[in-house]
C-alpha atoms as a PDB file:
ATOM      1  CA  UNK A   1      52.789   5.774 -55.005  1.00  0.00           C
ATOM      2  CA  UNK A   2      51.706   3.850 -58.469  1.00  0.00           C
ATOM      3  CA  UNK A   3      53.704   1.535 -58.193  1.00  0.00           C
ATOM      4  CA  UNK A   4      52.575  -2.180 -56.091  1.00  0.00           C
ATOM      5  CA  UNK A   5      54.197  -1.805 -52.370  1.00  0.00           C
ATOM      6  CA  UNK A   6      53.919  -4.339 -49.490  1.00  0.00           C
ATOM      7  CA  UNK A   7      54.268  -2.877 -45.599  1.00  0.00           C
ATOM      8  CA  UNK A   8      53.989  -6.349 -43.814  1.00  0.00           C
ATOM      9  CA  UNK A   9      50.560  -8.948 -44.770  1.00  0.00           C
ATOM     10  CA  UNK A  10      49.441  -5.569 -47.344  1.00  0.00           C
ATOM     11  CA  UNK A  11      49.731  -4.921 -50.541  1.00  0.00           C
ATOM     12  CA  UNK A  12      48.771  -1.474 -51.919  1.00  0.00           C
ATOM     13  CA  UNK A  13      49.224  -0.194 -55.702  1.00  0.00           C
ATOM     14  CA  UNK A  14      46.416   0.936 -58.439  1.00  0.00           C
ATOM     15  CA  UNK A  15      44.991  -2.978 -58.466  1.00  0.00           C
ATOM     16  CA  UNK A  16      44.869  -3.489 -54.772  1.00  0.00           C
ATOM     17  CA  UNK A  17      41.781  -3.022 -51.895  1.00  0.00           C
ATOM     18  CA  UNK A  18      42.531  -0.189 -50.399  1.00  0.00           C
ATOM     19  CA  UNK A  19      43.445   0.248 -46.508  1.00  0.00           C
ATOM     20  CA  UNK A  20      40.768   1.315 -44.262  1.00  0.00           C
ATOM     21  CA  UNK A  21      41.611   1.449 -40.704  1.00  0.00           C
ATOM     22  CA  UNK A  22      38.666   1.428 -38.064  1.00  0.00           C
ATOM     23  CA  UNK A  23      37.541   1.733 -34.505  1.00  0.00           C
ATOM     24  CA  UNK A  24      37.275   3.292 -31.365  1.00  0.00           C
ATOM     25  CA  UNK A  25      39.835   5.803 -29.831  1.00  0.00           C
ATOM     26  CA  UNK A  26      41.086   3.926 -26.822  1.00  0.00           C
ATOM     27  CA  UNK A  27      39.630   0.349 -25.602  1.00  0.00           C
ATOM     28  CA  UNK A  28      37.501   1.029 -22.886  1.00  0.00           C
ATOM     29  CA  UNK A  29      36.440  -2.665 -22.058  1.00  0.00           C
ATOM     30  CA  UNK A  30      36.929  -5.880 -23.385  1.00  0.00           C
ATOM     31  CA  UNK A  31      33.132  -6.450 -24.375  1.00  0.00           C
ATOM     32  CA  UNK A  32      32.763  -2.952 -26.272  1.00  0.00           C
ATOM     33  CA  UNK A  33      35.868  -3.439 -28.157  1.00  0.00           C
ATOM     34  CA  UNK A  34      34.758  -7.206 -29.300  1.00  0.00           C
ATOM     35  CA  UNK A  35      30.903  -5.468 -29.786  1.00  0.00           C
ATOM     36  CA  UNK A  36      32.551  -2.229 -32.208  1.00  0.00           C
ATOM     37  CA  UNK A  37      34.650  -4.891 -33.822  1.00  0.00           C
ATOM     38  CA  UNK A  38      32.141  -7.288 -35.010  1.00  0.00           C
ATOM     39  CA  UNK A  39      29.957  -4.021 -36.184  1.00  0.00           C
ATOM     40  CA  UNK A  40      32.487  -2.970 -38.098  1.00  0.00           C
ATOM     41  CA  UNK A  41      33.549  -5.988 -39.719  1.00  0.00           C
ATOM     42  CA  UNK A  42      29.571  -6.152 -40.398  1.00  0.00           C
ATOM     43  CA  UNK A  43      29.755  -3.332 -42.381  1.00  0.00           C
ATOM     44  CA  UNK A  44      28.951  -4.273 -46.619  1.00  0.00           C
ATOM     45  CA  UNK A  45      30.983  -1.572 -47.557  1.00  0.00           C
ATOM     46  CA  UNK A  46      33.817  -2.574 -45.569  1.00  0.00           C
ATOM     47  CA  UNK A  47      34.659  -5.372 -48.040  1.00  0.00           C
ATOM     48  CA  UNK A  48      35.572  -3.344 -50.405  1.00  0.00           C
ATOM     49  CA  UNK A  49      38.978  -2.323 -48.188  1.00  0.00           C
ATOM     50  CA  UNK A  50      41.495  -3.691 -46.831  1.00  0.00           C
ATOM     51  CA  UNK A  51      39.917  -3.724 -43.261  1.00  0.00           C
ATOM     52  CA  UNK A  52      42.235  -3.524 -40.321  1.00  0.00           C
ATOM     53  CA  UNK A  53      40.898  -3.088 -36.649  1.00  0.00           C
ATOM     54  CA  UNK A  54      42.260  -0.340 -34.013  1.00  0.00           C
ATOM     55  CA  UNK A  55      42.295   0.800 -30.479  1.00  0.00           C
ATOM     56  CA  UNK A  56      44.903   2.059 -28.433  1.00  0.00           C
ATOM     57  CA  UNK A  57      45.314   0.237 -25.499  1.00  0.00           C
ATOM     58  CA  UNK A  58      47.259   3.734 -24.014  1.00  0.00           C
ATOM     59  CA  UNK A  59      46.317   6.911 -24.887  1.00  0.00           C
ATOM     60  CA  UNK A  60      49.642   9.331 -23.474  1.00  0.00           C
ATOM     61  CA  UNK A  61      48.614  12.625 -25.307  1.00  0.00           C
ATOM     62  CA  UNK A  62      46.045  13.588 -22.939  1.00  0.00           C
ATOM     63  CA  UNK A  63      44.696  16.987 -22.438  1.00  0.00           C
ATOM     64  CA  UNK A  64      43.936  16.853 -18.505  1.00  0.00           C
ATOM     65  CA  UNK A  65      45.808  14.694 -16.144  1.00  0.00           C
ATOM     66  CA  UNK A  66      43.065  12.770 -15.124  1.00  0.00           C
ATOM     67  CA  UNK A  67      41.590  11.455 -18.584  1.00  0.00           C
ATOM     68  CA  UNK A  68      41.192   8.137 -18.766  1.00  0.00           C
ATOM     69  CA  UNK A  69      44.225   6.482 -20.535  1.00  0.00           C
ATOM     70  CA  UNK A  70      43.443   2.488 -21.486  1.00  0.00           C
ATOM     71  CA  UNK A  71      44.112  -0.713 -19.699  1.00  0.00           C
ATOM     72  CA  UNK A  72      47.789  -0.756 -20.308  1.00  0.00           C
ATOM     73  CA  UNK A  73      49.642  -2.772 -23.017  1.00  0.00           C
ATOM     74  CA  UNK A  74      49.462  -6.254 -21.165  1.00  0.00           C
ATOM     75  CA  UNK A  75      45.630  -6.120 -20.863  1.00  0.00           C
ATOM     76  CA  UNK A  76      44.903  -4.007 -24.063  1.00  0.00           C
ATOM     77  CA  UNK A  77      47.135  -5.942 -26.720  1.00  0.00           C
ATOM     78  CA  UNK A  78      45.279  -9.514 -24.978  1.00  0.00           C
ATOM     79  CA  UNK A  79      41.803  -7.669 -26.127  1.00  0.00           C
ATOM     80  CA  UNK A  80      43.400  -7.118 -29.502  1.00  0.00           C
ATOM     81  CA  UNK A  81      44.551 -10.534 -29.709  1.00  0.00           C
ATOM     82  CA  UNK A  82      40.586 -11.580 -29.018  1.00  0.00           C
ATOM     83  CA  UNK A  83      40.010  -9.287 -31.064  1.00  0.00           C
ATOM     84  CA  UNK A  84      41.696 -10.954 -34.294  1.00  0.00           C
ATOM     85  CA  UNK A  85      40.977 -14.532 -32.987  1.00  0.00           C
ATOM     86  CA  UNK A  86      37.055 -13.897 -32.948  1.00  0.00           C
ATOM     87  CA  UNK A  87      36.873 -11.629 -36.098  1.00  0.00           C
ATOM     88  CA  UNK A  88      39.740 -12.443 -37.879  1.00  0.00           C
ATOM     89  CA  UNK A  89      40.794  -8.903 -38.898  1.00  0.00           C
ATOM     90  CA  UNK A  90      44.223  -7.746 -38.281  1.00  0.00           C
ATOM     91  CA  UNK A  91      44.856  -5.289 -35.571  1.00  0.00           C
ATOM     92  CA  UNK A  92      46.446  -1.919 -34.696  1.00  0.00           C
ATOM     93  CA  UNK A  93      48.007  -0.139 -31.888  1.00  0.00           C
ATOM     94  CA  UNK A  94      50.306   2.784 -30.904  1.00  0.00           C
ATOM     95  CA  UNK A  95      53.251   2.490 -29.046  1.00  0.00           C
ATOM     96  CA  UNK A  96      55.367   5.291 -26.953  1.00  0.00           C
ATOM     97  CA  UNK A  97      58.461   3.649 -26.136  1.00  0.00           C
ATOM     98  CA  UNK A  98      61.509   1.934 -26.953  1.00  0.00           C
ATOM     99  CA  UNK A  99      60.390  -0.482 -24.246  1.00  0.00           C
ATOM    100  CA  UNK A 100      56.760  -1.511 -25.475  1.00  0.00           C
ATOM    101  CA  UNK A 101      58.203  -2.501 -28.965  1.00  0.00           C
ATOM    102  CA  UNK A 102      59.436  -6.107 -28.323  1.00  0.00           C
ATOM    103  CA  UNK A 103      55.966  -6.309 -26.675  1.00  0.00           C
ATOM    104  CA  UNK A 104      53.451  -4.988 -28.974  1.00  0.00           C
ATOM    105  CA  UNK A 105      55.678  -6.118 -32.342  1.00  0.00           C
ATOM    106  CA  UNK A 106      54.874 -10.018 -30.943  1.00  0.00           C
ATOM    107  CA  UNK A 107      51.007  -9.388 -31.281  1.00  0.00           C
ATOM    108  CA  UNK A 108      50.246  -6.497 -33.395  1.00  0.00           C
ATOM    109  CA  UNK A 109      49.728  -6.726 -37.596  1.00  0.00           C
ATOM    110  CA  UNK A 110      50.053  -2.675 -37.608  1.00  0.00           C
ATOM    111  CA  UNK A 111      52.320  -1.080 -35.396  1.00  0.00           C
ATOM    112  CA  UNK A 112      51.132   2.399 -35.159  1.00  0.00           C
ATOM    113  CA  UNK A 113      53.799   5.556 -33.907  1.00  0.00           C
ATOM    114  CA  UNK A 114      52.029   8.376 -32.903  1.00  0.00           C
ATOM    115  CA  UNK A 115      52.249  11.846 -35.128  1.00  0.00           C
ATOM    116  CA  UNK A 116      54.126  14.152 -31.636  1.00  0.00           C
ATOM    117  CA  UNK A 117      56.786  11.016 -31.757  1.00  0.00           C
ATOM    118  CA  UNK A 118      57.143  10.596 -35.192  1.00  0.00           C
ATOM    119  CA  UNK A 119      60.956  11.968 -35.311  1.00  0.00           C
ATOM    120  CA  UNK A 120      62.160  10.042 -32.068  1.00  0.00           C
ATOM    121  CA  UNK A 121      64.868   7.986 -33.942  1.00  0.00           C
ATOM    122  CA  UNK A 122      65.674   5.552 -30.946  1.00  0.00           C
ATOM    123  CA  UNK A 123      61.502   4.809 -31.246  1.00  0.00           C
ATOM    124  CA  UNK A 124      61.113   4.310 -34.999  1.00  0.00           C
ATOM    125  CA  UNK A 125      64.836   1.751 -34.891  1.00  0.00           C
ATOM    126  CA  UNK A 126      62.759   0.040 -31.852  1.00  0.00           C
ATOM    127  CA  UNK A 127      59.567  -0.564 -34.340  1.00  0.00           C
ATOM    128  CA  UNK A 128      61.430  -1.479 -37.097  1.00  0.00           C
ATOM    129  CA  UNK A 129      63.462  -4.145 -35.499  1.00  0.00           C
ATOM    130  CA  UNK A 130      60.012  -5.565 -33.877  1.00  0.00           C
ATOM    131  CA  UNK A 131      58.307  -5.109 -37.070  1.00  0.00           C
ATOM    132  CA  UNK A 132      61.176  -7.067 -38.972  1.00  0.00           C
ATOM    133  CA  UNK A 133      61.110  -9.787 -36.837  1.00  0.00           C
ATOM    134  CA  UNK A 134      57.343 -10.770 -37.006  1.00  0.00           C
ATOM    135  CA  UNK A 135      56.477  -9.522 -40.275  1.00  0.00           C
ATOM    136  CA  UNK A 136      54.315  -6.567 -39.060  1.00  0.00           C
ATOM    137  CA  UNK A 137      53.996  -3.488 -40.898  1.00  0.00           C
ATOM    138  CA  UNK A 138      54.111   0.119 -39.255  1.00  0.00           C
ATOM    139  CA  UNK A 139      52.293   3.321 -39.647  1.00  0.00           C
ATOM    140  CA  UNK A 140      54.087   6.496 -39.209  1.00  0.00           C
ATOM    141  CA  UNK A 141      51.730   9.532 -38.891  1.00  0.00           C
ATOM    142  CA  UNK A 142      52.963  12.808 -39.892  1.00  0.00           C
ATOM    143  CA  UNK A 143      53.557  14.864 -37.233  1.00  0.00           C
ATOM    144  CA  UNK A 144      51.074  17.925 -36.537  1.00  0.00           C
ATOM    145  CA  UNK A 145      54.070  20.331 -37.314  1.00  0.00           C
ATOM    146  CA  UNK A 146      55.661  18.636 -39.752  1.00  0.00           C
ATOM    147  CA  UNK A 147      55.974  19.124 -43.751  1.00  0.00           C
ATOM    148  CA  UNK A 148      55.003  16.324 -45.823  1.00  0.00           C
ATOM    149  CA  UNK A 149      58.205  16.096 -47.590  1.00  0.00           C
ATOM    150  CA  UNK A 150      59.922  16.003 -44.205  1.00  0.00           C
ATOM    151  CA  UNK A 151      58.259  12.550 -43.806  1.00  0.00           C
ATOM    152  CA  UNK A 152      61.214  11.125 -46.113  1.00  0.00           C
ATOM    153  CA  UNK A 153      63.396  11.484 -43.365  1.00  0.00           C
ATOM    154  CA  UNK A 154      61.060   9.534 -41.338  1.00  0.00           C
ATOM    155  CA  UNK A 155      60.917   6.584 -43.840  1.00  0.00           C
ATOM    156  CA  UNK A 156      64.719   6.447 -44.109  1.00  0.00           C
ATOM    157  CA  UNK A 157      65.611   5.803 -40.043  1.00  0.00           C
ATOM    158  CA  UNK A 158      62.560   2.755 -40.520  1.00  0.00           C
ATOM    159  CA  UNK A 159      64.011   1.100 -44.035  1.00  0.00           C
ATOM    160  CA  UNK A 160      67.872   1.626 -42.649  1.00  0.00           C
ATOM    161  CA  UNK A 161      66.651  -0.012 -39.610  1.00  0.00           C
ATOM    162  CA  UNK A 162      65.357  -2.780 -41.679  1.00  0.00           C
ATOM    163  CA  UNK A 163      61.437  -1.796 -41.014  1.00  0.00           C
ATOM    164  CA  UNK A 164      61.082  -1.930 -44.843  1.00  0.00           C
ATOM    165  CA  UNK A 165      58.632   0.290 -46.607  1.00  0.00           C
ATOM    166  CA  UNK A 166      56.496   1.985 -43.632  1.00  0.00           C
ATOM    167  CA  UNK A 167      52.429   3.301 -44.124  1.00  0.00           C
ATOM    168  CA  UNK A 168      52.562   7.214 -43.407  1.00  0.00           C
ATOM    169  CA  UNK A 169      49.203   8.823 -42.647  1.00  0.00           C
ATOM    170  CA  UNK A 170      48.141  12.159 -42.678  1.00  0.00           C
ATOM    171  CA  UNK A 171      46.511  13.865 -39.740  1.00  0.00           C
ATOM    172  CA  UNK A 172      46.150  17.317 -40.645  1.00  0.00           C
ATOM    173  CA  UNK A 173      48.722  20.490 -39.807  1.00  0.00           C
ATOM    174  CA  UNK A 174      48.795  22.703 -36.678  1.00  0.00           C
ATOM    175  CA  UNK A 175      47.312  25.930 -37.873  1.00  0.00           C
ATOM    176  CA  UNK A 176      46.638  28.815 -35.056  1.00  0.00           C
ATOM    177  CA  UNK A 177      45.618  27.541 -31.427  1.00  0.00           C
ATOM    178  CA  UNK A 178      43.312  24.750 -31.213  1.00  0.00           C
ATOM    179  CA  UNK A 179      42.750  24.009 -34.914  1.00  0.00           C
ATOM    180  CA  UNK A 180      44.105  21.364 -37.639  1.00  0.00           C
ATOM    181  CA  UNK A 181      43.734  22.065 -41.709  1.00  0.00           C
ATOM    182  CA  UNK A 182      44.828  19.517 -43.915  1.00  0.00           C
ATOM    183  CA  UNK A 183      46.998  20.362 -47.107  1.00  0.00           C
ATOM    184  CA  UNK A 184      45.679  17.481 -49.631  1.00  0.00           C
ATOM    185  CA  UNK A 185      48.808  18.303 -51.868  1.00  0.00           C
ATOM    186  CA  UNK A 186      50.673  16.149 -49.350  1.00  0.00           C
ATOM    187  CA  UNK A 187      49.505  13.335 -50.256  1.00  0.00           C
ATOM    188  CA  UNK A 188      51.050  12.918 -53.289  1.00  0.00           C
ATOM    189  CA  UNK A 189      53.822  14.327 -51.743  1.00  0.00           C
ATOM    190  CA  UNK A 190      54.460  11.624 -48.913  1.00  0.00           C
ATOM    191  CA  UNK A 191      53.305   8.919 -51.755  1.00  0.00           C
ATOM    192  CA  UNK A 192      56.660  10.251 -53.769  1.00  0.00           C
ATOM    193  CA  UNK A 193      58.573   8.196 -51.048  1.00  0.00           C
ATOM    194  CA  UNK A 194      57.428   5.131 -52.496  1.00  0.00           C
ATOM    195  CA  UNK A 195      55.214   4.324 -49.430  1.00  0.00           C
ATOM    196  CA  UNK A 196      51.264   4.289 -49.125  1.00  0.00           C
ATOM    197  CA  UNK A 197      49.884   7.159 -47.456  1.00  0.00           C
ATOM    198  CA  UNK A 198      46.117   6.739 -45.326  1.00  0.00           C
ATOM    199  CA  UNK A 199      44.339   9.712 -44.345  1.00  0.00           C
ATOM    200  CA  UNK A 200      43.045  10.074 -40.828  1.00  0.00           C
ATOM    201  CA  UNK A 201      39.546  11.666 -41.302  1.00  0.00           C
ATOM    202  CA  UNK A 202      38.596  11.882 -37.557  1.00  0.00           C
ATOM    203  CA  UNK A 203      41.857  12.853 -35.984  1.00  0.00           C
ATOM    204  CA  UNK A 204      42.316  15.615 -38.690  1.00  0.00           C
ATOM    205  CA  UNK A 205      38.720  16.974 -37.683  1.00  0.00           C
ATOM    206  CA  UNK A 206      40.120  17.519 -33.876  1.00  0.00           C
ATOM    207  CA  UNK A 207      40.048  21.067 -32.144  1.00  0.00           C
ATOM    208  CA  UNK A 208      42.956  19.911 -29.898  1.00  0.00           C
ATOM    209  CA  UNK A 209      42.358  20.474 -26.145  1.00  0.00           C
ATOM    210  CA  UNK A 210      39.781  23.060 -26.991  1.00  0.00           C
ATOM    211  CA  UNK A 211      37.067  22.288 -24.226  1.00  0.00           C
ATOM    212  CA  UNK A 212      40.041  22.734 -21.991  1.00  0.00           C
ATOM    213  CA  UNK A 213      39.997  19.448 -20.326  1.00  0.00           C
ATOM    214  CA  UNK A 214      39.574  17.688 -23.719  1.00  0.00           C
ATOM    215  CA  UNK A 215      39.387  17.845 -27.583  1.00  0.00           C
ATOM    216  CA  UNK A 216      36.780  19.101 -29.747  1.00  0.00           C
ATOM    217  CA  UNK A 217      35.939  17.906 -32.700  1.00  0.00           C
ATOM    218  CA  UNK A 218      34.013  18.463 -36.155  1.00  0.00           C
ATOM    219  CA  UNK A 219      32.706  15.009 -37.192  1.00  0.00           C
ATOM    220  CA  UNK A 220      30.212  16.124 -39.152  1.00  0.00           C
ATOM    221  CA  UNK A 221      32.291  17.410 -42.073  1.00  0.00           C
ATOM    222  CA  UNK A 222      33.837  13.889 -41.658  1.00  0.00           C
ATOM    223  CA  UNK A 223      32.395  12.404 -44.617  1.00  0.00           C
ATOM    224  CA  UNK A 224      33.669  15.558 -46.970  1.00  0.00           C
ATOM    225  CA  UNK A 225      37.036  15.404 -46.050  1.00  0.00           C
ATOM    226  CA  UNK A 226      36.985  11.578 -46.486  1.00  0.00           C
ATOM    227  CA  UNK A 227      35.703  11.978 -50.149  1.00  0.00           C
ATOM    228  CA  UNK A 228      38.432  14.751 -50.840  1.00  0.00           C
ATOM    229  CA  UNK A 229      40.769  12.549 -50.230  1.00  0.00           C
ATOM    230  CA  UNK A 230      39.942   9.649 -51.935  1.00  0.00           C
ATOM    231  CA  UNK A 231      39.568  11.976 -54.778  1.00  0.00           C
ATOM    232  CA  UNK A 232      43.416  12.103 -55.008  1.00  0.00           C
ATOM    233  CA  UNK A 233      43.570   9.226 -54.751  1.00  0.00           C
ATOM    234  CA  UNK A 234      44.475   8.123 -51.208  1.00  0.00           C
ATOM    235  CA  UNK A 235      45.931   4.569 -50.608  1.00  0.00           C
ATOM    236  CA  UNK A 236      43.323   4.581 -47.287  1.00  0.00           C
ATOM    237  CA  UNK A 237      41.409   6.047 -44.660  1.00  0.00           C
ATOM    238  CA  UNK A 238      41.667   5.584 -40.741  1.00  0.00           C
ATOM    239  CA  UNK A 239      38.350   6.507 -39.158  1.00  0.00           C
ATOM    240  CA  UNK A 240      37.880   5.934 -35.350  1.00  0.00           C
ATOM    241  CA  UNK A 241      33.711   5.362 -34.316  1.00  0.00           C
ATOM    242  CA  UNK A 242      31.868   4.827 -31.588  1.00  0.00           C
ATOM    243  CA  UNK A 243      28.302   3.768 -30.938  1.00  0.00           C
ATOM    244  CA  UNK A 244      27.530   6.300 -28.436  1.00  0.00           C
ATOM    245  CA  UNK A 245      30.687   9.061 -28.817  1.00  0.00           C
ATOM    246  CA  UNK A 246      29.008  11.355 -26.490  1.00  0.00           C
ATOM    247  CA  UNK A 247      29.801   8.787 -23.397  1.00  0.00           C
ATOM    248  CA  UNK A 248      33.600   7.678 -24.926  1.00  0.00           C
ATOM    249  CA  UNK A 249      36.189   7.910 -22.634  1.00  0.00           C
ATOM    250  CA  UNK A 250      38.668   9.789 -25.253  1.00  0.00           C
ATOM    251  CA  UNK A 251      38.075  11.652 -27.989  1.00  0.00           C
ATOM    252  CA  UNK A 252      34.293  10.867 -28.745  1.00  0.00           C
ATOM    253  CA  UNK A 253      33.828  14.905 -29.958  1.00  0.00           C
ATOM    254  CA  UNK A 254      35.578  13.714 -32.793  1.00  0.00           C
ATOM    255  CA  UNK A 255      34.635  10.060 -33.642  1.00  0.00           C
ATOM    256  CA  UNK A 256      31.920   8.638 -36.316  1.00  0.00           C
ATOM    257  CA  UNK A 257      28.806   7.449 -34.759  1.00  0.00           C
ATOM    258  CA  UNK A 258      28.586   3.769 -35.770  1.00  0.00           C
ATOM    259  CA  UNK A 259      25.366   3.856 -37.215  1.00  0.00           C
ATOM    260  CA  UNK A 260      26.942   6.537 -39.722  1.00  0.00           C
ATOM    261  CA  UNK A 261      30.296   4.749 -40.004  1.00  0.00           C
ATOM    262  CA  UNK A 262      28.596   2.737 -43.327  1.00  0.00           C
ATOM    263  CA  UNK A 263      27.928   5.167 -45.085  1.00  0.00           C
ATOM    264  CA  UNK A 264      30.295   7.295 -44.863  1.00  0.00           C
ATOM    265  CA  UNK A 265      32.754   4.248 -45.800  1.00  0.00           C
ATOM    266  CA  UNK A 266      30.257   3.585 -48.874  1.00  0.00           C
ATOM    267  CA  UNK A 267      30.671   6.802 -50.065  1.00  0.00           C
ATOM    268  CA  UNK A 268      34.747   7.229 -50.318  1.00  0.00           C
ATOM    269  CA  UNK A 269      34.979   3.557 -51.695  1.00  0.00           C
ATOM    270  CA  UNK A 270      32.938   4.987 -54.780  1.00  0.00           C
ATOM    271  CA  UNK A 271      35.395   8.173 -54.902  1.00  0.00           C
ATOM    272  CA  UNK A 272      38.286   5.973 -54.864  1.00  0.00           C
ATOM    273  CA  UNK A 273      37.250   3.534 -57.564  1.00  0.00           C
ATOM    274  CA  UNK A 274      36.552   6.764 -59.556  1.00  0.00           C
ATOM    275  CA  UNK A 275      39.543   8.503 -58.997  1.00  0.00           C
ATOM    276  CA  UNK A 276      41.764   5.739 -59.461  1.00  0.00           C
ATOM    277  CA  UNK A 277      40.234   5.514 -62.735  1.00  0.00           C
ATOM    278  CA  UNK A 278      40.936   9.027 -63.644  1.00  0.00           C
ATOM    279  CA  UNK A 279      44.516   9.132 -62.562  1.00  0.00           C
ATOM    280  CA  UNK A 280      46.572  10.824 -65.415  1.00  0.00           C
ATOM    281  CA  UNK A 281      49.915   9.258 -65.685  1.00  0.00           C
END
């Protein structure tokens, strides 16, 4: 994508802030998720994105039956809404259903569709009606089994919907049992829709449901894979962090420890500017 693009309030092309897309997994409680926020939005290096705030207020792709899931959408979107009253950042969440659309469209700046539903057609109409009718954007991330090119597909059901121009995001490809890799030639790939493409460092890092009752997780190679991609250069990055991820109710093996989330962030926005710079045409 070189050419300017809006998906809702955002503007992405060569001249724009780039996206960056931050927080914890799942909102666990109102005071963390207020606490995580206002660290995040603390950050220096965050200014130099486009900073957008996220937690999924239900988290349906659990390994074991009994893993926590969230408050629920009535609870969780009125944190988000605190959320972007007391900090002022716009906010994003997933939704699973045709039903939650109407719901989560009237609150949410970022309606996010989860990479297993990313085909459901009924789902991705749904979003793009809600979307349309508040001015929200959407992210679409690529399905774990799923080509990059086959994303076009994807972006077609939202734009004839009238969704407009969607944000797809990268989250790595199912390779063997429990394992992602990430194909960085997609990138450009997905951006030759005409739509912005973020990378999700942390939940392309996974080792899905390989403790058995939960994920794994690599988050120490999290701040290599975030510079390879802004070496392409990506449009963003969607990081999930925790202060403590060892005691997170979902998916702390693979989240950012807060007090690493700056520099990590630090680091790609210098890759970017570079890269951006180096672009041949």
């Amino acid at each position: 994508m070189k050419q300017p693009t809006t998906a809702g309030q955002f503007t992405f092309g060569p001249d724009a802030k780039p996206m960056l897309i931050a927080g914890p997994c799942v909102i666990e409680s109102e005071e963390l998720t207020l606490s995580i926020a206002e660290s995040i939005a603390g950050v220096a290096a965050t200014k130099q994105f486009q900073l957008v705030f996220k937690s999924s207020y239900t988290k349906d792709n659990r390994s074991a039956a009994e893993s926590y899931r969230g408050p629920g959408p009535e609870e969780g979107l009125r944190i988000l809404e605190k959320v972007r009253d007391e900090t002022g950042l716009p906010i994003l969440s997933d939704v699973h259903s045709v039903d939650e659309a109407v719901g989560a469209g009237e609150v949410l700046d970022i309606i996010q569709i989860p990479a297993f539903l990313c085909r459901q057609t009924s789902l991705l109409e749904a979003v793009a009606r809600a979307a349309r009718a508040r001015g929200s954007a959407i992210n679409v991330k690529k399905g774990q089994f799923m080509a990059p090119e086959d994303m076009g597909n994807v972006v077609n059901k939202i734009r004839g919907a009238g969704g407009g121009t969607p944000i797809l995001t990268e989250r790595g490809t199912t390779f063997g049992y429990h394992n992602l890799v990430v194909d960085f030639r997609g990138i450009p790939r997905m951006q030759a829709t005409g739509c912005p493409v973020v990378y999700d460092v942390t939940h392309s890092l996974q080792r899905p449901a390989a403790l058995g009752y939960a994920s794994g997780g690599e988050p120490e190679l999290a701040a290599v894979m975030a510079r390879a991609a802004a070496a392409v250069p990506v449009d963003g990055l969607f990081i999930e962090t925790h202060p403590r991820p060892a005691e997170a109710l979902s998916d702390g093996a693979a989240m950012v420890p807060l007090d690493r989330f700056g520099e990590l962030v630090g680091q790609a926005a210098r890759v970017i500017e570079l890269a951006r710079r180096l672009v041949i045409e």
